[in-house]
C-alpha atoms as a PDB file:
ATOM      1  CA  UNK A   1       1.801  -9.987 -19.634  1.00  0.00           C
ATOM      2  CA  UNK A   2       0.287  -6.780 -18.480  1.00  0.00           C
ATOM      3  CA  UNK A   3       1.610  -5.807 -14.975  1.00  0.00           C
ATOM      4  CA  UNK A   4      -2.328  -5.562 -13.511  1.00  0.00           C
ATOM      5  CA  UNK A   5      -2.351  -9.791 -14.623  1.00  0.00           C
ATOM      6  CA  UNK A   6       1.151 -10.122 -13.040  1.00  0.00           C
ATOM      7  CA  UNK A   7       0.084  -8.227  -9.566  1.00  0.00           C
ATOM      8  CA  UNK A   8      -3.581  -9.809  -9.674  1.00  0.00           C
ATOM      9  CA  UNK A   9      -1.355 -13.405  -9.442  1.00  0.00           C
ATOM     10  CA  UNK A  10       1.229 -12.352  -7.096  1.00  0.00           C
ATOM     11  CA  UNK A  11      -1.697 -11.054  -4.619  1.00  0.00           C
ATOM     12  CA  UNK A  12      -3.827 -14.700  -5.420  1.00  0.00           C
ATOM     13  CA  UNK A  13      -0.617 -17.085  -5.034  1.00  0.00           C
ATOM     14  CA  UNK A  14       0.163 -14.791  -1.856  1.00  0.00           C
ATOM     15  CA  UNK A  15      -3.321 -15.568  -0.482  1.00  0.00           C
ATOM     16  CA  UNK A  16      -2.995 -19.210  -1.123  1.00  0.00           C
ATOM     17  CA  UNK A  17       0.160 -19.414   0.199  1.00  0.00           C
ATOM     18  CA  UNK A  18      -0.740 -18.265   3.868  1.00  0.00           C
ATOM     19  CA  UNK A  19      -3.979 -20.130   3.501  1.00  0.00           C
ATOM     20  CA  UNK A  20      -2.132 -23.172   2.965  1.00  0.00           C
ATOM     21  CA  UNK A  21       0.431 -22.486   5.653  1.00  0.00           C
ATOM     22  CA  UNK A  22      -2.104 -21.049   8.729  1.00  0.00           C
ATOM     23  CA  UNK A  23      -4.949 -23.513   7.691  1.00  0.00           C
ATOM     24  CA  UNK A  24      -2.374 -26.612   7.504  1.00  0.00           C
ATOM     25  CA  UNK A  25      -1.343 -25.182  10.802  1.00  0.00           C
ATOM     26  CA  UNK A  26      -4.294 -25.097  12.613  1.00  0.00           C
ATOM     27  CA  UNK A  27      -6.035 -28.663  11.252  1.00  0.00           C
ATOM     28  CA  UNK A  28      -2.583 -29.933  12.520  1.00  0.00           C
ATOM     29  CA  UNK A  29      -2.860 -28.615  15.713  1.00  0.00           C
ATOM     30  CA  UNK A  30      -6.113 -29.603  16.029  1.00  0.00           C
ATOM     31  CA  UNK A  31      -5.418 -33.431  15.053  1.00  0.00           C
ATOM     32  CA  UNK A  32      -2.329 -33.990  16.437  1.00  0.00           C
ATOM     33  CA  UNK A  33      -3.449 -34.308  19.796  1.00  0.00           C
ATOM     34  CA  UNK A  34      -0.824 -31.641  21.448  1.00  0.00           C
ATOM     35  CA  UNK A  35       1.918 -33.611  19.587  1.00  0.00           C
ATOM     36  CA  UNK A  36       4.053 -30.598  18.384  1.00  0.00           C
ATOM     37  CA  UNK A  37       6.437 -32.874  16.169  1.00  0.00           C
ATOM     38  CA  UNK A  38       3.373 -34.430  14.662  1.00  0.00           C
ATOM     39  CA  UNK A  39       1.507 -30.874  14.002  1.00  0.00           C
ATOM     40  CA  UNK A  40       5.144 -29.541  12.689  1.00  0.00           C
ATOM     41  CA  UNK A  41       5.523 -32.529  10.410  1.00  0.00           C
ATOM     42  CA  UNK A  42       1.704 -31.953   8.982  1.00  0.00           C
ATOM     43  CA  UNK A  43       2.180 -28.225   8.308  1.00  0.00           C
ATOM     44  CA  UNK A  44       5.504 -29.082   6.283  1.00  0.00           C
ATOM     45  CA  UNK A  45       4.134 -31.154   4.469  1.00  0.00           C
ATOM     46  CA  UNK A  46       0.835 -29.096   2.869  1.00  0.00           C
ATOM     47  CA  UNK A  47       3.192 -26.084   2.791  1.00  0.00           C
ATOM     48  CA  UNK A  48       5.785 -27.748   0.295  1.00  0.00           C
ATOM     49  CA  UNK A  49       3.627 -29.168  -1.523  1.00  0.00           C
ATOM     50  CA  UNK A  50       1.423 -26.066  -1.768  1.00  0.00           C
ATOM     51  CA  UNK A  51       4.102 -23.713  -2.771  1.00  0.00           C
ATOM     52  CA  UNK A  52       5.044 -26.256  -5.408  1.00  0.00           C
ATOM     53  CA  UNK A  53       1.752 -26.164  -6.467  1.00  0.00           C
ATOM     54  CA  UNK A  54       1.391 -22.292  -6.581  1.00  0.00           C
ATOM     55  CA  UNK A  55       4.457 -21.504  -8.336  1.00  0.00           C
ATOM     56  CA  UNK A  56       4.106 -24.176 -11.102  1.00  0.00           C
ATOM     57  CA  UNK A  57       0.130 -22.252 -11.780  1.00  0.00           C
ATOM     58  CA  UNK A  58       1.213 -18.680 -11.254  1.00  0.00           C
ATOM     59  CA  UNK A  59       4.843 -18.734 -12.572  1.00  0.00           C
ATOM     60  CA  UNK A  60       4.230 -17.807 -16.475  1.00  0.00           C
ATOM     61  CA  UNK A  61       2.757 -15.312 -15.127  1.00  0.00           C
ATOM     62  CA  UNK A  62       4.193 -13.036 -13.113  1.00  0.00           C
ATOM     63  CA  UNK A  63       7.055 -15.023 -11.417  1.00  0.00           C
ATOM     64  CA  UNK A  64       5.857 -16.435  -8.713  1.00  0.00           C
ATOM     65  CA  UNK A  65       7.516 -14.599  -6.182  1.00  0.00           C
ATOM     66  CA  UNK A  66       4.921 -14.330  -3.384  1.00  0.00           C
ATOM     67  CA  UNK A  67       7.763 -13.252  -1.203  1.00  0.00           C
ATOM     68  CA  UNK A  68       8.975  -9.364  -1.316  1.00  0.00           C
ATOM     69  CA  UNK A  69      12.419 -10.956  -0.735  1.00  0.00           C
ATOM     70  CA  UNK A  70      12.400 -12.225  -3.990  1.00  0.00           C
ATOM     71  CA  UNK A  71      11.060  -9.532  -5.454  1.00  0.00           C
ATOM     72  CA  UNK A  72      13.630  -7.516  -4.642  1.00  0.00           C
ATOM     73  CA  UNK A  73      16.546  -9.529  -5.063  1.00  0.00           C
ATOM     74  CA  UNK A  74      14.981 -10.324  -8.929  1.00  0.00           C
ATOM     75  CA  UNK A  75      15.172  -6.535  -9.360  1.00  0.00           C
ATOM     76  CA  UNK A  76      18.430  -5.831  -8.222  1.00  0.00           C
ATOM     77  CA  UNK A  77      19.492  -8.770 -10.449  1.00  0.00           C
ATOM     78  CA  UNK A  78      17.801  -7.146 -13.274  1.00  0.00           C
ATOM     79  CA  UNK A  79      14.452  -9.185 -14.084  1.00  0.00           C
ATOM     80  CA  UNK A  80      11.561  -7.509 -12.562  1.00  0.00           C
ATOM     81  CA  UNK A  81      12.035  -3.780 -13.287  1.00  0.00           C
ATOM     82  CA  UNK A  82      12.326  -1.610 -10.148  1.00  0.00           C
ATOM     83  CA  UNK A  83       9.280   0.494 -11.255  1.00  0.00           C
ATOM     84  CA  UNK A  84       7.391  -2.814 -10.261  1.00  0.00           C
ATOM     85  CA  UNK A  85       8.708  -3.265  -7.135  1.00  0.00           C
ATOM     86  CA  UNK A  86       6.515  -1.488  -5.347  1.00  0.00           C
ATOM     87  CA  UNK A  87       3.539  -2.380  -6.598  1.00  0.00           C
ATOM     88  CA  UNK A  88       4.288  -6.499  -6.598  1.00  0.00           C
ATOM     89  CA  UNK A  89       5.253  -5.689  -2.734  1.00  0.00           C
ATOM     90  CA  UNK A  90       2.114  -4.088  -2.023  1.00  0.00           C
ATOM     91  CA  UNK A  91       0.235  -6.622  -3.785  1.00  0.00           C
ATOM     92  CA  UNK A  92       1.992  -9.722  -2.093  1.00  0.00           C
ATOM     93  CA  UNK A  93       1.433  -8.022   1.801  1.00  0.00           C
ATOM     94  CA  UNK A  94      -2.316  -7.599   0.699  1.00  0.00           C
ATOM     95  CA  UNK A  95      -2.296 -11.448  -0.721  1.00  0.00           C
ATOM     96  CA  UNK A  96      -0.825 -12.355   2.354  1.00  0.00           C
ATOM     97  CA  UNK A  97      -3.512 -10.881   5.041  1.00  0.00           C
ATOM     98  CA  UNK A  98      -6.520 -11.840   3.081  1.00  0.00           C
ATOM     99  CA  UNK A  99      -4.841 -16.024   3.010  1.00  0.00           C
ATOM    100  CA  UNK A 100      -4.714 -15.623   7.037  1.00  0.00           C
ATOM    101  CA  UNK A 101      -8.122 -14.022   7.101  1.00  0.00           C
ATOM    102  CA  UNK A 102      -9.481 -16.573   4.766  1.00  0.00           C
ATOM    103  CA  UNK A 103      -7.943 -19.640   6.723  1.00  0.00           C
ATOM    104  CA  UNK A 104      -9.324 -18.299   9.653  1.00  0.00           C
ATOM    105  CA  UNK A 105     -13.167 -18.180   8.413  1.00  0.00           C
ATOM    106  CA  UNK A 106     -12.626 -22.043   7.256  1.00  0.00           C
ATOM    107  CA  UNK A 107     -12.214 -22.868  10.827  1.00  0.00           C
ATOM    108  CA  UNK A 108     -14.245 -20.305  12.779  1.00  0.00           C
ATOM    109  CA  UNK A 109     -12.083 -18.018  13.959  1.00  0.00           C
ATOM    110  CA  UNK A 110     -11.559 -14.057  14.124  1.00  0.00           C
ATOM    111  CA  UNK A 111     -10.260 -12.490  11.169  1.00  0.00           C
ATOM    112  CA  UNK A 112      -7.402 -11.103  12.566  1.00  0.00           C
ATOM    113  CA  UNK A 113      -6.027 -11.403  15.592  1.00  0.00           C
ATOM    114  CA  UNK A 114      -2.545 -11.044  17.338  1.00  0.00           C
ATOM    115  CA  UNK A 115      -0.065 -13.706  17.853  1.00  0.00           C
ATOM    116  CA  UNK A 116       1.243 -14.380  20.919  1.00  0.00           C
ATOM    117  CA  UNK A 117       3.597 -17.159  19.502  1.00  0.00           C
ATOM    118  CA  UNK A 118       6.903 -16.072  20.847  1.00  0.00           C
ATOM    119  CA  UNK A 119       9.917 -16.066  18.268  1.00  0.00           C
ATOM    120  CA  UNK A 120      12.560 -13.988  20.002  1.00  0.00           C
ATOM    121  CA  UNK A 121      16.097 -14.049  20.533  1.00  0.00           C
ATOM    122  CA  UNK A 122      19.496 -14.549  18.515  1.00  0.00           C
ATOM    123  CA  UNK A 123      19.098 -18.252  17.352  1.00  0.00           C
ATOM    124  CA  UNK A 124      15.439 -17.412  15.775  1.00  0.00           C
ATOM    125  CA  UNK A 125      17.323 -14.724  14.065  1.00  0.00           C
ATOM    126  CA  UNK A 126      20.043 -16.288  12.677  1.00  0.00           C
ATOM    127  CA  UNK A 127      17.433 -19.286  11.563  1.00  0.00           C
ATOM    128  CA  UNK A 128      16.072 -16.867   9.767  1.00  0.00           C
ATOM    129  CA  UNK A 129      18.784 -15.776   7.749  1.00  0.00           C
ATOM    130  CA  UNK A 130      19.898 -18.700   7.117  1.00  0.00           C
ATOM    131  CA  UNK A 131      16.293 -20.332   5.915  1.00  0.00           C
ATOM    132  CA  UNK A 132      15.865 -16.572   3.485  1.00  0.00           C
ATOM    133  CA  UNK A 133      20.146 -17.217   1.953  1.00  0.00           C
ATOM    134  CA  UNK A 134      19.125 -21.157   1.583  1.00  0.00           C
ATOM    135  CA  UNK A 135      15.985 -19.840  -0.091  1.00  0.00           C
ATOM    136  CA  UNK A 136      17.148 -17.566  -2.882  1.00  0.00           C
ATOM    137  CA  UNK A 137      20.673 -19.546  -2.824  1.00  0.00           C
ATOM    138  CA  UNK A 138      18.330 -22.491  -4.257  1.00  0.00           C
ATOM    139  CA  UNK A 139      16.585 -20.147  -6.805  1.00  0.00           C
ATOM    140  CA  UNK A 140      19.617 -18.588  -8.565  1.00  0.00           C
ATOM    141  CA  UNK A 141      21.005 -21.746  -8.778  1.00  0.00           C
ATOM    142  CA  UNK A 142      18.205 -23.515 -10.532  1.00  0.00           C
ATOM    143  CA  UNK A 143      16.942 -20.752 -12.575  1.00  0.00           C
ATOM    144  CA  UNK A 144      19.740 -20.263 -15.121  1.00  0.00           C
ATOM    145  CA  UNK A 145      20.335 -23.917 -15.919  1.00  0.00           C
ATOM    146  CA  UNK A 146      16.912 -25.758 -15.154  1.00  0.00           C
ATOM    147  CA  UNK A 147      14.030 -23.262 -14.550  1.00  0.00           C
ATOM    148  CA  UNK A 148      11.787 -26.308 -14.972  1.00  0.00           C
ATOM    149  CA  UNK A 149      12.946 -27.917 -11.759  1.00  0.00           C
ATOM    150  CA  UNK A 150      12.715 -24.380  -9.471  1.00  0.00           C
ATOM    151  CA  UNK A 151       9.195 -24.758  -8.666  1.00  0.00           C
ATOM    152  CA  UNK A 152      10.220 -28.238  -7.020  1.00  0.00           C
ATOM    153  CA  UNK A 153      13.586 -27.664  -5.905  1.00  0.00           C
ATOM    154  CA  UNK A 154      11.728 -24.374  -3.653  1.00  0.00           C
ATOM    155  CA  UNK A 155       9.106 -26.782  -2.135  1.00  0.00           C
ATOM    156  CA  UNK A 156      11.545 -28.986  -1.333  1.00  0.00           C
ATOM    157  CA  UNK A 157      13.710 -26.576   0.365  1.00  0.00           C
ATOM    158  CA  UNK A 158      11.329 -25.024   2.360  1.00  0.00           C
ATOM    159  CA  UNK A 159       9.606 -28.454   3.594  1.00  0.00           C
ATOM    160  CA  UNK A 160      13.798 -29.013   5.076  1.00  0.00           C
ATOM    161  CA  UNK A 161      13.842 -25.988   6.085  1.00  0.00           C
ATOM    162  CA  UNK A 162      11.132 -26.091   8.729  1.00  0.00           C
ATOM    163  CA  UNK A 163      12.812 -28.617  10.405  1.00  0.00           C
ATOM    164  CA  UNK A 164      16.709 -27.483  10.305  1.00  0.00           C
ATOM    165  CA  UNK A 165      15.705 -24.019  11.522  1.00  0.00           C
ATOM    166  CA  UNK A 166      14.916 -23.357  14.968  1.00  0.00           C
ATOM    167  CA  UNK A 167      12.402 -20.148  13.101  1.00  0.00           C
ATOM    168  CA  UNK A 168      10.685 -22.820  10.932  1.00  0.00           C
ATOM    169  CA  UNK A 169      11.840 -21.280   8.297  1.00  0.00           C
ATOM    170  CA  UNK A 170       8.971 -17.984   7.528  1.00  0.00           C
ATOM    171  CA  UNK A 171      12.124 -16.671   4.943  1.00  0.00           C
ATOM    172  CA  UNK A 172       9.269 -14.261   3.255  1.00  0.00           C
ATOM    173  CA  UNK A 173       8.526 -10.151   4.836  1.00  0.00           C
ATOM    174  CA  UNK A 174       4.875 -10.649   3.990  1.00  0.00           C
ATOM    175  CA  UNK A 175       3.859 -14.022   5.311  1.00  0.00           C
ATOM    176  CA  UNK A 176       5.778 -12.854   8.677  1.00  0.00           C
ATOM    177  CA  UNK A 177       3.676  -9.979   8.782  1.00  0.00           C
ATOM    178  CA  UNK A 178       0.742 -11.894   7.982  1.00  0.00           C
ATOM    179  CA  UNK A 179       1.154 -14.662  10.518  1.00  0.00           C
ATOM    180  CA  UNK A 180       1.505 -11.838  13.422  1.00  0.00           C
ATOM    181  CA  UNK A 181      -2.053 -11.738  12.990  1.00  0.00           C
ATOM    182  CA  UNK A 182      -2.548 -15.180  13.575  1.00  0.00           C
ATOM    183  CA  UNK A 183      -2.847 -16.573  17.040  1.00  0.00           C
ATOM    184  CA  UNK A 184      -2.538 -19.777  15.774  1.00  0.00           C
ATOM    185  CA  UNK A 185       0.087 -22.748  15.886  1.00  0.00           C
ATOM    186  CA  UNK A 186       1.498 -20.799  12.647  1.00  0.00           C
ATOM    187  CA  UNK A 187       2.192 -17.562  14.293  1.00  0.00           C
ATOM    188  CA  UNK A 188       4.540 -15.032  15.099  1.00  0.00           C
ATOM    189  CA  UNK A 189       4.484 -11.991  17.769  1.00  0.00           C
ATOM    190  CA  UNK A 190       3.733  -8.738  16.223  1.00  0.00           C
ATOM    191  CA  UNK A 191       6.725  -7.596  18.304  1.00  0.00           C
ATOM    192  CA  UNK A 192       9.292 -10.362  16.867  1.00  0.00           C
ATOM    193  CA  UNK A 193       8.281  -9.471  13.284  1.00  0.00           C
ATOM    194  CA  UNK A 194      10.433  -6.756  12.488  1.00  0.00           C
ATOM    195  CA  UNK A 195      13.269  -8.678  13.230  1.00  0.00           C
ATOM    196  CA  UNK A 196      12.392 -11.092  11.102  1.00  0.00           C
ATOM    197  CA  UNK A 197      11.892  -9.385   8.587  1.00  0.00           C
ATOM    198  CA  UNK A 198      15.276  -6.926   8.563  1.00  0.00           C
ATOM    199  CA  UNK A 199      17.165 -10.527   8.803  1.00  0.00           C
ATOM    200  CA  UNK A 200      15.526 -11.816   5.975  1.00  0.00           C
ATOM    201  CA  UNK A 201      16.071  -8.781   3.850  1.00  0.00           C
ATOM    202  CA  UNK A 202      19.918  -9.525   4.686  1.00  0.00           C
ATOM    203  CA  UNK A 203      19.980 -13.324   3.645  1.00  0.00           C
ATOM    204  CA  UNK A 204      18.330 -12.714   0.459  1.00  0.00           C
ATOM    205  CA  UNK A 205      20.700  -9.896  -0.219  1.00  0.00           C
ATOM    206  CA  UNK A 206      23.877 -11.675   0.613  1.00  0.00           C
ATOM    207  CA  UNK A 207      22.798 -14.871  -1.485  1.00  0.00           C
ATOM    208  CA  UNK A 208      21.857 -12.808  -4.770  1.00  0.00           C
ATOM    209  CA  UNK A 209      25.450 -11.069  -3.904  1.00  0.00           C
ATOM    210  CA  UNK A 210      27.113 -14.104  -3.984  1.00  0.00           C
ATOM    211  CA  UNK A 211      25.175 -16.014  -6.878  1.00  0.00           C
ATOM    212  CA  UNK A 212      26.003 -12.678  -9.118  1.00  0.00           C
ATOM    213  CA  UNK A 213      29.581 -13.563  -8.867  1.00  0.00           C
ATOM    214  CA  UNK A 214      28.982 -17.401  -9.071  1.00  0.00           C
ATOM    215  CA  UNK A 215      27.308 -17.254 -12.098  1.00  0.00           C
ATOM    216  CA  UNK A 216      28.020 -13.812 -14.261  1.00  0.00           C
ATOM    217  CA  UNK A 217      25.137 -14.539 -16.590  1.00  0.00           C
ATOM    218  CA  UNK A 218      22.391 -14.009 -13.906  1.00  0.00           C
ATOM    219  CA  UNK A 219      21.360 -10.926 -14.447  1.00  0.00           C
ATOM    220  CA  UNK A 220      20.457 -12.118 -17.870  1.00  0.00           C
ATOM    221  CA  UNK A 221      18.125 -14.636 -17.004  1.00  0.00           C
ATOM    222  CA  UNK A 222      16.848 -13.362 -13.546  1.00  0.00           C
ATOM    223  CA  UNK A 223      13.476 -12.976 -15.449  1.00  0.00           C
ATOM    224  CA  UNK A 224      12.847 -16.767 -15.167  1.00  0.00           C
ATOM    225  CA  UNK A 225      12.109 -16.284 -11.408  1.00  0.00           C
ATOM    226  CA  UNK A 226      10.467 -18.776 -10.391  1.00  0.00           C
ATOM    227  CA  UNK A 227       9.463 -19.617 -13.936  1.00  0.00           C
ATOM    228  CA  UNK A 228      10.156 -17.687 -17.559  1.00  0.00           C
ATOM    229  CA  UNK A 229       7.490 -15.398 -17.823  1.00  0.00           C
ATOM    230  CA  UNK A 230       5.908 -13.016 -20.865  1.00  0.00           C
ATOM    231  CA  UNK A 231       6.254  -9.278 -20.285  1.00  0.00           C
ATOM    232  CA  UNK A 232       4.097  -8.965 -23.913  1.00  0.00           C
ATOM    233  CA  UNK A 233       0.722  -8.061 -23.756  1.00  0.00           C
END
């Protein structure tokens, strides 16, 4: 798979992703009738199955990663070659903004516009790090024995996740950047982001750490992340 077909679906699954998270977000908000648990329990629900969704169609292609978290963690694992690093980051950030900016023209709203969402303090961090280790913990251990099931077992995680973090579980650099330009029920304060996001980078570190000692033949089948994929033409 050429690398312009593997970046052209990281940037697309991206888009969908935060389309499906900030426009599940702000229908829920909308409908629930200030309920928060009831809003909460809507957005889970279209984001899991969503990402399920968008891994099992974009997966043979170029991974699935939608996440530079994953991204990098597959290349220091040894699938996705480092030269490609950059590129499937820049690609996934740009996915990212244009799913905000397209949930936001469904329901008639600016573009872009700051968060105010307040997500501050030691707990959300520690959420964080937690939901981004849980995150690739669940991929490494998945994707040497039963890549089939990682599209599912992902979903899953991330729909418990949003409840057993106080964070709601973002675990991804570019949909936190993303959502801090979304002053919506789904968003995050420009100013908390980097916080976020230097957390996250730790959790995903320390689980593919751990996983390359747990199971010594990862860095030979890191490429199925999320799903095998073709580097032929």
């Amino acid at each position: 798979m050429t690398l312009a077909r593997k970046l052209t679906a990281e940037a697309l699954g991206t888009a969908f992703l935060l389309a499906v998270v900030v426009g599940s977000g702000i229908m829920a908000e909308r409908l629930s009738g200030g309920n928060v648990a009831i809003a909460l329990l809507a957005n889970t629900l279209a984001t899991g199955a969503g990402l399920i969704a968008l891994i099992l169609t974009f997966g043979p292609i170029s991974g699935a990663h939608f996440n530079p978290a994953v991204t990098l963690a597959d290349a220091w694992a040894g699938g996705v070659p480092w030269r490609d690093v950059p590129a499937y980051i820049v690609a996934q950030i740009v996915g990212a903004f244009a799913g905000v900016a397209a949930a936001h023209g469904m329901f008639d709203l600016p573009l872009f516009f700051a968060s105010q969402h307040e997500r501050a303090g030691p707990s959300q961090l520690w959420s964080e790090f937690i939901a981004t280790f849980g995150l690739l913990a669940v991929i490494w251990g998945t994707v040497k024995s039963r890549p089939s099931v990682t599209p599912f077992v992902v979903g899953s995680y991330i729909t418990a996740a949003y409840w057993f973090t106080a964070s709601t579980s973002f675990a991804n650099p570019a949909v936190t950047l993303a959502r801090a330009a979304s002053d919506t029920f789904a968003g995050i304060r420009p100013l908390d982001a980097p916080g976020f996001i230097i957390v996250q980078l730790l959790g995903a570190f320390a689980a593919t750490a751990l996983f390359k000692w747990l199971i010594p033949t990862l860095p030979q089948t890191s490429e199925n992340v999320m799903l095998p994929h073709s580097d032929s033409e």
